[in-house]
C-alpha atoms as a PDB file:
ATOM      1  CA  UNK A   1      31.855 -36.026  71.638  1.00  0.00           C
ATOM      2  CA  UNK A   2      28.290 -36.395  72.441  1.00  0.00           C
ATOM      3  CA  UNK A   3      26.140 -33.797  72.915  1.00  0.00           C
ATOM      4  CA  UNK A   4      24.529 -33.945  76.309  1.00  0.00           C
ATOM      5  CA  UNK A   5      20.676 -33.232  77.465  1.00  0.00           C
ATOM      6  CA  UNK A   6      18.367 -33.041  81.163  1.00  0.00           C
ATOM      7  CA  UNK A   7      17.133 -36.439  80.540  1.00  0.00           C
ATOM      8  CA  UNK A   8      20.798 -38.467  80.505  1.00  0.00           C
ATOM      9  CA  UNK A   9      21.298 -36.150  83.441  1.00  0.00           C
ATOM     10  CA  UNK A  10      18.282 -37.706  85.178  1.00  0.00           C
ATOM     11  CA  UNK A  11      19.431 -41.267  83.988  1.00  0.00           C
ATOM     12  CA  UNK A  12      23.095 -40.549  85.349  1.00  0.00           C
ATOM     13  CA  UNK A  13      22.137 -40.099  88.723  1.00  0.00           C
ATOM     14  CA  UNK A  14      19.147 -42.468  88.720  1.00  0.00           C
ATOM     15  CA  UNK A  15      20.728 -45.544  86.923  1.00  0.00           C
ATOM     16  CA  UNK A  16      24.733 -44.957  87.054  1.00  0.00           C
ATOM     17  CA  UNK A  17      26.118 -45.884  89.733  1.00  0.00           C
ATOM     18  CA  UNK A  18      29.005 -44.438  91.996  1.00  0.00           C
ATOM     19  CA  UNK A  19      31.804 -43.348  89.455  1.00  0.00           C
ATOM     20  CA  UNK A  20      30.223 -43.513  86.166  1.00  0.00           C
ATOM     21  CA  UNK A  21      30.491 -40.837  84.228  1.00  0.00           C
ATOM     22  CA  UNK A  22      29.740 -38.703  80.842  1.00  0.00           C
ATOM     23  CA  UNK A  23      32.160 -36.496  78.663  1.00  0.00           C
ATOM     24  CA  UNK A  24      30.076 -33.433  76.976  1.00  0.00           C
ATOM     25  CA  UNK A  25      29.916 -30.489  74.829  1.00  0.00           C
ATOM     26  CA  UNK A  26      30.242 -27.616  77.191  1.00  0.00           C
ATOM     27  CA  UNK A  27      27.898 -25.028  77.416  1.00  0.00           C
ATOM     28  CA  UNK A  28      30.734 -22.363  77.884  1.00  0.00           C
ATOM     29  CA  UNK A  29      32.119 -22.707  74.339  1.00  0.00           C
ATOM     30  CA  UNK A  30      33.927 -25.057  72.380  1.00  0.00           C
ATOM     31  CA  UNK A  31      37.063 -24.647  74.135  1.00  0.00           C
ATOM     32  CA  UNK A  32      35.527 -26.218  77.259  1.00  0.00           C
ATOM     33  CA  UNK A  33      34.014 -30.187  77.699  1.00  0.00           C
ATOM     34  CA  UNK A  34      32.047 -30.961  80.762  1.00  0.00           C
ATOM     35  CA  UNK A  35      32.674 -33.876  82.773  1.00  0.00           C
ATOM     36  CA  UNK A  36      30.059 -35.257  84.774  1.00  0.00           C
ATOM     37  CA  UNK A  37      30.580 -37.641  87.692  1.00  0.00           C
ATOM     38  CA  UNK A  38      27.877 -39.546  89.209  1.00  0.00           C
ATOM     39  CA  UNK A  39      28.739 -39.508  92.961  1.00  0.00           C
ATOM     40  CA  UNK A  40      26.913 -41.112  96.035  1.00  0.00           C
ATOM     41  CA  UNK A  41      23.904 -38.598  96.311  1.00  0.00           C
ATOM     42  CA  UNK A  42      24.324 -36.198  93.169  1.00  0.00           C
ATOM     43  CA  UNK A  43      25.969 -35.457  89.837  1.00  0.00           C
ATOM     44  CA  UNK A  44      29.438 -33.757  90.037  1.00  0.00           C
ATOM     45  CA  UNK A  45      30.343 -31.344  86.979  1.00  0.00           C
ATOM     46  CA  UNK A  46      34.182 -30.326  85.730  1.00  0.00           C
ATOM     47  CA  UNK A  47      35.214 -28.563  83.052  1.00  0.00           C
ATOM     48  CA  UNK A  48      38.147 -29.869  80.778  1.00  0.00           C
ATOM     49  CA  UNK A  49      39.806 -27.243  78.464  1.00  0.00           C
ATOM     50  CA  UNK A  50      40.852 -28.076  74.605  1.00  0.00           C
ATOM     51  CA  UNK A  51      44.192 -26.380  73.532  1.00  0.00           C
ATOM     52  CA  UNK A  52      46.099 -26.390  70.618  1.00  0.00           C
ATOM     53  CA  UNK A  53      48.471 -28.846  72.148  1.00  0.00           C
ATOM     54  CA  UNK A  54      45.904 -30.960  73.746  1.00  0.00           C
ATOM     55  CA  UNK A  55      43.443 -31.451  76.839  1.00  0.00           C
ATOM     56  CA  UNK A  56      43.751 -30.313  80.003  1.00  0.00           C
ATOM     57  CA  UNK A  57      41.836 -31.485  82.842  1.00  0.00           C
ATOM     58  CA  UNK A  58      42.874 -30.853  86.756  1.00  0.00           C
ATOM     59  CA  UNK A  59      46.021 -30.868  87.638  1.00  0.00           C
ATOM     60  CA  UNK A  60      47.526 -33.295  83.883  1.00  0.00           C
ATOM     61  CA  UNK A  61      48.079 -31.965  80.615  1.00  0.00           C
ATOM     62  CA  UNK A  62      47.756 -34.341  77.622  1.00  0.00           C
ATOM     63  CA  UNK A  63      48.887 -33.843  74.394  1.00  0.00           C
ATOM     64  CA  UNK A  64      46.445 -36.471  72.301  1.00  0.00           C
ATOM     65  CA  UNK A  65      42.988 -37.440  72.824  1.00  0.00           C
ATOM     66  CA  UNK A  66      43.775 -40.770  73.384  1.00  0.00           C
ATOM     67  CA  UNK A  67      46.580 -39.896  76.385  1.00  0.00           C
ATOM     68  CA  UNK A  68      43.457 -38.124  77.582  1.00  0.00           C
ATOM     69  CA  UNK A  69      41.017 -41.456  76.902  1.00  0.00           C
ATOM     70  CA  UNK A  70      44.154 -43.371  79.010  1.00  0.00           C
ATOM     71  CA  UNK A  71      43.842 -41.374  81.973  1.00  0.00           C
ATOM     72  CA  UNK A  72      40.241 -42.737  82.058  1.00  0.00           C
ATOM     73  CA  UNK A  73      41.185 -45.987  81.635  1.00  0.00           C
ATOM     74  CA  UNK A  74      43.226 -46.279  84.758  1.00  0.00           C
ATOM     75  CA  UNK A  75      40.434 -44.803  86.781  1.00  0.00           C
ATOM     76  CA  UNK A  76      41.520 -41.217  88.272  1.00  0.00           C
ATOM     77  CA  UNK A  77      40.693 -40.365  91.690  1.00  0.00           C
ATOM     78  CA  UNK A  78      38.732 -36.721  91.749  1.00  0.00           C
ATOM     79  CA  UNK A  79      38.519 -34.509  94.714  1.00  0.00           C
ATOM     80  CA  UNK A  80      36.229 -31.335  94.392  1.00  0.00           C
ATOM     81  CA  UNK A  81      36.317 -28.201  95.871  1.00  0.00           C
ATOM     82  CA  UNK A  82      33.480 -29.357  98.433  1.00  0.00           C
ATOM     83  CA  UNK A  83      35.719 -31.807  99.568  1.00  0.00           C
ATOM     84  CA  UNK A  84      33.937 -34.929  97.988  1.00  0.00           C
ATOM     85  CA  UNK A  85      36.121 -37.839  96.584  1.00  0.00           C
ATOM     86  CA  UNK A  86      35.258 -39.941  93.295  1.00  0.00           C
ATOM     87  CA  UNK A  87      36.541 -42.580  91.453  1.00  0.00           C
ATOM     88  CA  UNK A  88      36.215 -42.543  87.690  1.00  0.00           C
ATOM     89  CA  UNK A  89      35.090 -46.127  87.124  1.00  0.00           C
ATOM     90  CA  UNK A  90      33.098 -46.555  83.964  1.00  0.00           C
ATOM     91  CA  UNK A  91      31.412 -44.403  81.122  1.00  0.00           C
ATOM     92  CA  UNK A  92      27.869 -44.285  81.212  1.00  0.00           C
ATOM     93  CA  UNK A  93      26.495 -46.358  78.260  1.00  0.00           C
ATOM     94  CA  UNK A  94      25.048 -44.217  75.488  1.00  0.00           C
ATOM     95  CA  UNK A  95      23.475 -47.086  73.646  1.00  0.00           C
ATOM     96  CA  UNK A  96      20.933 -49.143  75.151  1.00  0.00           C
ATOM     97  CA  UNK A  97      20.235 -52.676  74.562  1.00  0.00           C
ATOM     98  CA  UNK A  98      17.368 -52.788  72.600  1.00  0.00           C
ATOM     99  CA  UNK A  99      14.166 -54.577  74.236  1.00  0.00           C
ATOM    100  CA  UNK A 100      13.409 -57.860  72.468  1.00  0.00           C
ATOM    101  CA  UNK A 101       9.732 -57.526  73.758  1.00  0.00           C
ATOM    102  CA  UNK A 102       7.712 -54.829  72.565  1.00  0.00           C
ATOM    103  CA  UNK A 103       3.854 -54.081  74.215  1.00  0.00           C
ATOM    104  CA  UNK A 104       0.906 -53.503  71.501  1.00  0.00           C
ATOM    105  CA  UNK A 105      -1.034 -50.494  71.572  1.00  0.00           C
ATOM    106  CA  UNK A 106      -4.462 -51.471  72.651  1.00  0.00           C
ATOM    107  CA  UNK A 107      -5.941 -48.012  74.144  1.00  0.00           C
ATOM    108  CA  UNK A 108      -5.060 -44.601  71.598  1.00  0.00           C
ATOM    109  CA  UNK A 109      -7.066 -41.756  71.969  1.00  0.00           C
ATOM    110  CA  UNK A 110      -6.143 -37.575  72.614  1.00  0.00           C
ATOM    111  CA  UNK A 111      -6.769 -36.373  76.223  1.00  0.00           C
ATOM    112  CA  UNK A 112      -7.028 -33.094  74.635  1.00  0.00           C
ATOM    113  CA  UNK A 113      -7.479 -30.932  71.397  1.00  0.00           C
ATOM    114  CA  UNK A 114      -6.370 -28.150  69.315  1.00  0.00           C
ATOM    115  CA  UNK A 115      -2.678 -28.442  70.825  1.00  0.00           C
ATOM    116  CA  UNK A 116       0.340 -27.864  68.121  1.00  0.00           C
ATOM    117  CA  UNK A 117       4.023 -28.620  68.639  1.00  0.00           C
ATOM    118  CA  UNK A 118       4.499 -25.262  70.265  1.00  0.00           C
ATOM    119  CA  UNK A 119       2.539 -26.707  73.055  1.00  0.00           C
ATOM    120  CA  UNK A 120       4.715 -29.090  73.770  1.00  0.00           C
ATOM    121  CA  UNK A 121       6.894 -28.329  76.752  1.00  0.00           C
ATOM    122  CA  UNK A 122      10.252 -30.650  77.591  1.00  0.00           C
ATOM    123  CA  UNK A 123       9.962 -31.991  81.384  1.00  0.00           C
ATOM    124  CA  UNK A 124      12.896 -33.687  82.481  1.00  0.00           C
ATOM    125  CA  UNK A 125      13.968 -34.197  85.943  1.00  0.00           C
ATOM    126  CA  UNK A 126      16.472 -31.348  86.718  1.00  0.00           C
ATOM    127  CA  UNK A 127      20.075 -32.181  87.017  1.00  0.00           C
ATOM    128  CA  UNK A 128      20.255 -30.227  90.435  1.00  0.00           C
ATOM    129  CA  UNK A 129      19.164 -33.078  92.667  1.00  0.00           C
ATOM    130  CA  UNK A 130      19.940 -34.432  96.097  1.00  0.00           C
ATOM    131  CA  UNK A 131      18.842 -35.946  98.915  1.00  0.00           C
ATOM    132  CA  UNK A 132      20.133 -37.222 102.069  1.00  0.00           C
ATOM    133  CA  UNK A 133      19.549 -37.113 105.833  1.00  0.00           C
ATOM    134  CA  UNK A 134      19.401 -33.840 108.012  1.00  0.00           C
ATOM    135  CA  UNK A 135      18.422 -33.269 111.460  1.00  0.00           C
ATOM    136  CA  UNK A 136      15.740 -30.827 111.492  1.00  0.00           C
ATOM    137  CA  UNK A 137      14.445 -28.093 114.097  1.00  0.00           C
ATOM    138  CA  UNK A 138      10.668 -28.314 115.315  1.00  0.00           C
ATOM    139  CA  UNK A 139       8.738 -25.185 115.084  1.00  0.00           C
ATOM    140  CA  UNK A 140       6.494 -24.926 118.553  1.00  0.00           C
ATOM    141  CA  UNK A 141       8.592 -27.349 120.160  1.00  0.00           C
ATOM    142  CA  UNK A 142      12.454 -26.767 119.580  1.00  0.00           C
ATOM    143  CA  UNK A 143      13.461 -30.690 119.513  1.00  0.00           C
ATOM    144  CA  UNK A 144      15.910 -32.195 117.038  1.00  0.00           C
ATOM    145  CA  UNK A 145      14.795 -34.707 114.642  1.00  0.00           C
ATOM    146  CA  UNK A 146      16.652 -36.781 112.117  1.00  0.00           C
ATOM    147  CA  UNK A 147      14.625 -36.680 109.192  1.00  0.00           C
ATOM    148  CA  UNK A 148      15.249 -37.774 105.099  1.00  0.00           C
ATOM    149  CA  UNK A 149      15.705 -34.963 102.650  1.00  0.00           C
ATOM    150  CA  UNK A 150      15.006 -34.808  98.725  1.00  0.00           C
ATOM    151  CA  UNK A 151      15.489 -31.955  96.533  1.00  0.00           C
ATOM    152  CA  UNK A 152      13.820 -32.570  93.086  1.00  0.00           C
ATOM    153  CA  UNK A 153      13.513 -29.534  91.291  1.00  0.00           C
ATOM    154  CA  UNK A 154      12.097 -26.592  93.293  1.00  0.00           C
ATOM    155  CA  UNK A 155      10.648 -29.079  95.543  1.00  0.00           C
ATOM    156  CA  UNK A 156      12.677 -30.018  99.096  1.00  0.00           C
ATOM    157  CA  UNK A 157      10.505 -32.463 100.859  1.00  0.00           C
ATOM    158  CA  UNK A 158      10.896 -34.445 103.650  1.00  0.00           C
ATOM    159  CA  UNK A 159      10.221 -37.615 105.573  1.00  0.00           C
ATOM    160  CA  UNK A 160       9.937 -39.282 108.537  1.00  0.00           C
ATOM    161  CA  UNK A 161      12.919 -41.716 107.333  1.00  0.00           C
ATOM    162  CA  UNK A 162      14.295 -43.055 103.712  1.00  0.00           C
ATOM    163  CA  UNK A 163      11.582 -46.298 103.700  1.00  0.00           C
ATOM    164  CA  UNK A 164       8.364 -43.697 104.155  1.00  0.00           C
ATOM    165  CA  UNK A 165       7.016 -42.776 100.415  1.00  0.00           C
ATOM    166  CA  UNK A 166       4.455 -40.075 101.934  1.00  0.00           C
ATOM    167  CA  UNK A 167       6.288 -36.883 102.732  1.00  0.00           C
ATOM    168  CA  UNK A 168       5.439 -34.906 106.215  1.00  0.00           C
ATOM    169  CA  UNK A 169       6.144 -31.510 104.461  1.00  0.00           C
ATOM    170  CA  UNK A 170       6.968 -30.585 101.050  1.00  0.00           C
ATOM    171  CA  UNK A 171       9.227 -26.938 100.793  1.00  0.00           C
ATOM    172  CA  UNK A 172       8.316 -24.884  97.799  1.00  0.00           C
ATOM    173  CA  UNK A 173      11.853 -23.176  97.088  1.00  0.00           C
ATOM    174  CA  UNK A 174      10.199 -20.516  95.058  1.00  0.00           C
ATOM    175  CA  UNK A 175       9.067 -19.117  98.085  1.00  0.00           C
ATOM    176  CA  UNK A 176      12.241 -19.202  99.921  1.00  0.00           C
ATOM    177  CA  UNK A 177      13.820 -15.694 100.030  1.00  0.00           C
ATOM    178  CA  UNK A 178      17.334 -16.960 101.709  1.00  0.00           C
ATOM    179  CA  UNK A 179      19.902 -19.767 101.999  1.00  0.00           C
ATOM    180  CA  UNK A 180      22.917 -19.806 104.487  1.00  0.00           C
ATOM    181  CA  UNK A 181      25.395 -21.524 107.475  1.00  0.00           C
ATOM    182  CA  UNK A 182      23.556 -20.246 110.716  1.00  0.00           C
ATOM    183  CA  UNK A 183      25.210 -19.954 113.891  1.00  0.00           C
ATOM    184  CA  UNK A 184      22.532 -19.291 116.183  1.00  0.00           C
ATOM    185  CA  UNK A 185      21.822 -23.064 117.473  1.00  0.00           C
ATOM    186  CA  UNK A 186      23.662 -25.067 119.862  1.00  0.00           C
ATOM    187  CA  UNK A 187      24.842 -27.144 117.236  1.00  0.00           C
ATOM    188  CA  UNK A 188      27.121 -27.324 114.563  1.00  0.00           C
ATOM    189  CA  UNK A 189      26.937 -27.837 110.590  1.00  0.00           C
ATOM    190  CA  UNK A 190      23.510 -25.565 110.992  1.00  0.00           C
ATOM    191  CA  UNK A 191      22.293 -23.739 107.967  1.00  0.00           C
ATOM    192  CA  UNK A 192      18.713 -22.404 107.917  1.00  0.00           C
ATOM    193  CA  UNK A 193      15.616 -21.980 104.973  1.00  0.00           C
ATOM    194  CA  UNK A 194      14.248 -18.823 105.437  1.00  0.00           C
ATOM    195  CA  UNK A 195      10.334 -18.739 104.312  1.00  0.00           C
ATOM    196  CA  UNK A 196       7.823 -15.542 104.442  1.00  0.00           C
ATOM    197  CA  UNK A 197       6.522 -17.547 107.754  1.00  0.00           C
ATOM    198  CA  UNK A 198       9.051 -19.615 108.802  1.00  0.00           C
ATOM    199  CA  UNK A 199      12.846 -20.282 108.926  1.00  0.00           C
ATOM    200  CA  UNK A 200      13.674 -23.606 108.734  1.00  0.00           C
ATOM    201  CA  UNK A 201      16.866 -24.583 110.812  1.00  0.00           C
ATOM    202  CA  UNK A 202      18.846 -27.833 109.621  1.00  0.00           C
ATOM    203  CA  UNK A 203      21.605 -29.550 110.454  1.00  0.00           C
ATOM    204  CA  UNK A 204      24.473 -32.200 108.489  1.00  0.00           C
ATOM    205  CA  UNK A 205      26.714 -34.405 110.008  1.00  0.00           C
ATOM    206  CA  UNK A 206      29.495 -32.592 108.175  1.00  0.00           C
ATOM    207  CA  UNK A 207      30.292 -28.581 107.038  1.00  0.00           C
ATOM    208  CA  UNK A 208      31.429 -30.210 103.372  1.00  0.00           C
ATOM    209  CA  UNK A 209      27.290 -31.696 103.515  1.00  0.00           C
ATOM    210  CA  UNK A 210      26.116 -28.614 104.667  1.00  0.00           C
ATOM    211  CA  UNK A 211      28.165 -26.508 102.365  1.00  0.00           C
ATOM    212  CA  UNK A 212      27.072 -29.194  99.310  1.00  0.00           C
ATOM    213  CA  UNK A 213      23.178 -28.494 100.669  1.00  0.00           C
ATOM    214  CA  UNK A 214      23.542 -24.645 100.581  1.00  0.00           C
ATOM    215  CA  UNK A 215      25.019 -24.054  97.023  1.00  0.00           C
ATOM    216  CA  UNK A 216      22.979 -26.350  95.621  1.00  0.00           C
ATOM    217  CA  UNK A 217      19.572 -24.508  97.005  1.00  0.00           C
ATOM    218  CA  UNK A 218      21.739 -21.022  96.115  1.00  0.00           C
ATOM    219  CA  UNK A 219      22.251 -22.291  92.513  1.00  0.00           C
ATOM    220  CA  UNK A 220      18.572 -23.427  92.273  1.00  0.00           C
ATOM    221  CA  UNK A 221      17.202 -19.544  93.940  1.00  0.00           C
ATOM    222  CA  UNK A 222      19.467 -17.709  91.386  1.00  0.00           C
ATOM    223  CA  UNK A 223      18.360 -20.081  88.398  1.00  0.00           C
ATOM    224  CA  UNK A 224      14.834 -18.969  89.412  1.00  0.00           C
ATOM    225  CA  UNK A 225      15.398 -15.185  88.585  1.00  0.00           C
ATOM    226  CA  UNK A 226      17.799 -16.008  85.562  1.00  0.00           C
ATOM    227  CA  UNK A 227      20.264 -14.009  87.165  1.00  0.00           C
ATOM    228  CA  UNK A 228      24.520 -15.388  87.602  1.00  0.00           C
ATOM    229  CA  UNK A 229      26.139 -15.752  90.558  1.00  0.00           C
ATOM    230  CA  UNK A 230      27.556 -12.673  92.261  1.00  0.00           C
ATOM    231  CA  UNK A 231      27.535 -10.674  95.571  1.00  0.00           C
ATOM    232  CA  UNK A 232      25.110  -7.967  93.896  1.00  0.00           C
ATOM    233  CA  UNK A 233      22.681 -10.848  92.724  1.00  0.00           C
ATOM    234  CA  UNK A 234      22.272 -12.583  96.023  1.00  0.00           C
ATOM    235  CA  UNK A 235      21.601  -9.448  97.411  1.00  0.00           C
ATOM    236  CA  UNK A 236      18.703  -9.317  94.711  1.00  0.00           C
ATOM    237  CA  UNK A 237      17.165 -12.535  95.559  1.00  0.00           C
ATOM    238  CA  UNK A 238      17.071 -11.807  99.284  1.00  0.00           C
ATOM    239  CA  UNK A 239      20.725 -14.054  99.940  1.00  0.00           C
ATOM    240  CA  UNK A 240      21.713 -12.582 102.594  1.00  0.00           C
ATOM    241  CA  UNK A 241      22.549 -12.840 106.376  1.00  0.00           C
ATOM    242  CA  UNK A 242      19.741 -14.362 108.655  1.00  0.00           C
ATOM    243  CA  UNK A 243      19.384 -10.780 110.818  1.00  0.00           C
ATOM    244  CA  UNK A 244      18.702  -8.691 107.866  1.00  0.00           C
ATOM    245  CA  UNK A 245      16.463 -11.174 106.113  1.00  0.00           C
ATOM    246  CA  UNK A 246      14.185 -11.852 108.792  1.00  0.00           C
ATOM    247  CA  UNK A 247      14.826  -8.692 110.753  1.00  0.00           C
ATOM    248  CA  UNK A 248      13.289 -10.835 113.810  1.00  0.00           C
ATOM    249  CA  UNK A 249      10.106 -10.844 112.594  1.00  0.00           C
ATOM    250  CA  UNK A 250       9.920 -14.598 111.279  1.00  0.00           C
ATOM    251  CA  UNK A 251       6.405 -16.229 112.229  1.00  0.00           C
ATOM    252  CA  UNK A 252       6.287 -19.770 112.613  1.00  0.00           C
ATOM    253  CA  UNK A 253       3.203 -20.513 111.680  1.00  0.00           C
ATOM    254  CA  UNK A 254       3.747 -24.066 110.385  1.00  0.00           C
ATOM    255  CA  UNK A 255       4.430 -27.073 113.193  1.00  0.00           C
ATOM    256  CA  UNK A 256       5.319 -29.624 111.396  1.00  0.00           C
END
């Protein structure tokens, strides 16, 4: 069992493709492994329990690890509980060829001075990343427009369409007070961004995309306060229906 960090996260969902998949150490004790699946526009997480008698994983039971490394082999079929399906096709590679062409250093100097190792901070792309189109509201005028989502981080930015590398807007979610499903709109698979001067309304071609958007920006809101998820704690980070949150006085300043 490998132990598993942000940055083969990041190289999961950026270099796997559709089905591959890592077996961890679980964060939840050493009963638990974590499973992680890459899927079409995110990385997928399970839990598999260690007993006495064996693994258990979903719905099987198997007594030895190699039953369990079996089940792999034959590629499983995985449904989650927001309705997405998945293949298990491949392990992601832990080893990496080794280059057989290596660069010389020609330029070696320090940008700055007086750092130590406690100054050095980890930055790895966050595992909590997805993108995808969404049909967005305009602010003055009320239109519908199709536009292309990313969420990287605590950034949600989007674009005029997939092929455009300059954003029109870029969302800073630790500013956002509330996530939800709205109902308000003439349309359906709404679920709104609510800002200190704006509410963003946006819409997915299906509730399981919508409901995948939502808990994902939930997760990322609650991670920003440290705080689990609960009724009482989204309650304390402002998660809560769209007519107490904005209590009608929403501004919308911003046009884009």
């Amino acid at each position: 069992m490998r132990s598993f960090s942000k940055v083969n996260g990041a190289l999961l969902l950026s270099n796997g493709i559709v089905g591959s998949y890592l077996l961890r150490n679980s964060n939840k004790g050493p009963s638990f492994f974590a499973l992680s699946v890459r899927a079409k526009d995110s990385v997928k997480h399970f839990h598999v329990t260690r007993k006495d008698n064996g693994y258990r994983f979903g719905f099987n039971e198997f007594a030895t690890l190699q039953d369990f490394v079996n089940h792999f082999a034959n590629q499983p079929l995985l449904g989650s509980d927001t309705g997405t399906l998945m293949v298990l096709k491949c392990p992601y590679p832990w080893r990496v060829e080794e280059p057989s062409i290596y660069e010389s250093v020609r330029v070696h100097t320090a940008v700055q001075t007086g750092r130590t190792e406690n100054d050095l901070v980890p930055n790895a792309p966050s595992l909590g990343t997805k993108e995808g189109y969404l049909v967005k509201q305009g602010a003055f005028v009320k239109s519908w427009k199709q536009r292309w989502f990313t969420l990287n981080r605590y950034e949600l930015k989007y674009f005029k369409d997939k092929m455009c590398e300059e954003p029109i807007r870029t969302l800073d979610l630790r500013a956002c007070s509330a996530v939800q499903f709205d109902y308000s709109q003439d349309r359906v698979n709404c679920f709104c961004l609510v800002f200190p001067e704006r509410t963003f309304y946006l819409c997915a071609k299906t509730g399981v995309e919508a409901d995948e958007w939502i808990k994902i920006i939930r997760w990322k809101l609650v991670s920003l306060l440290g705080l689990h998820v609960g009724t009482q704690c989204w309650k304390e980070v402002g998660i809560l229906p769209i007519t107490q949150t904005a209590g009608g006085n929403i501004n919308d300043n911003y046009f884009k």
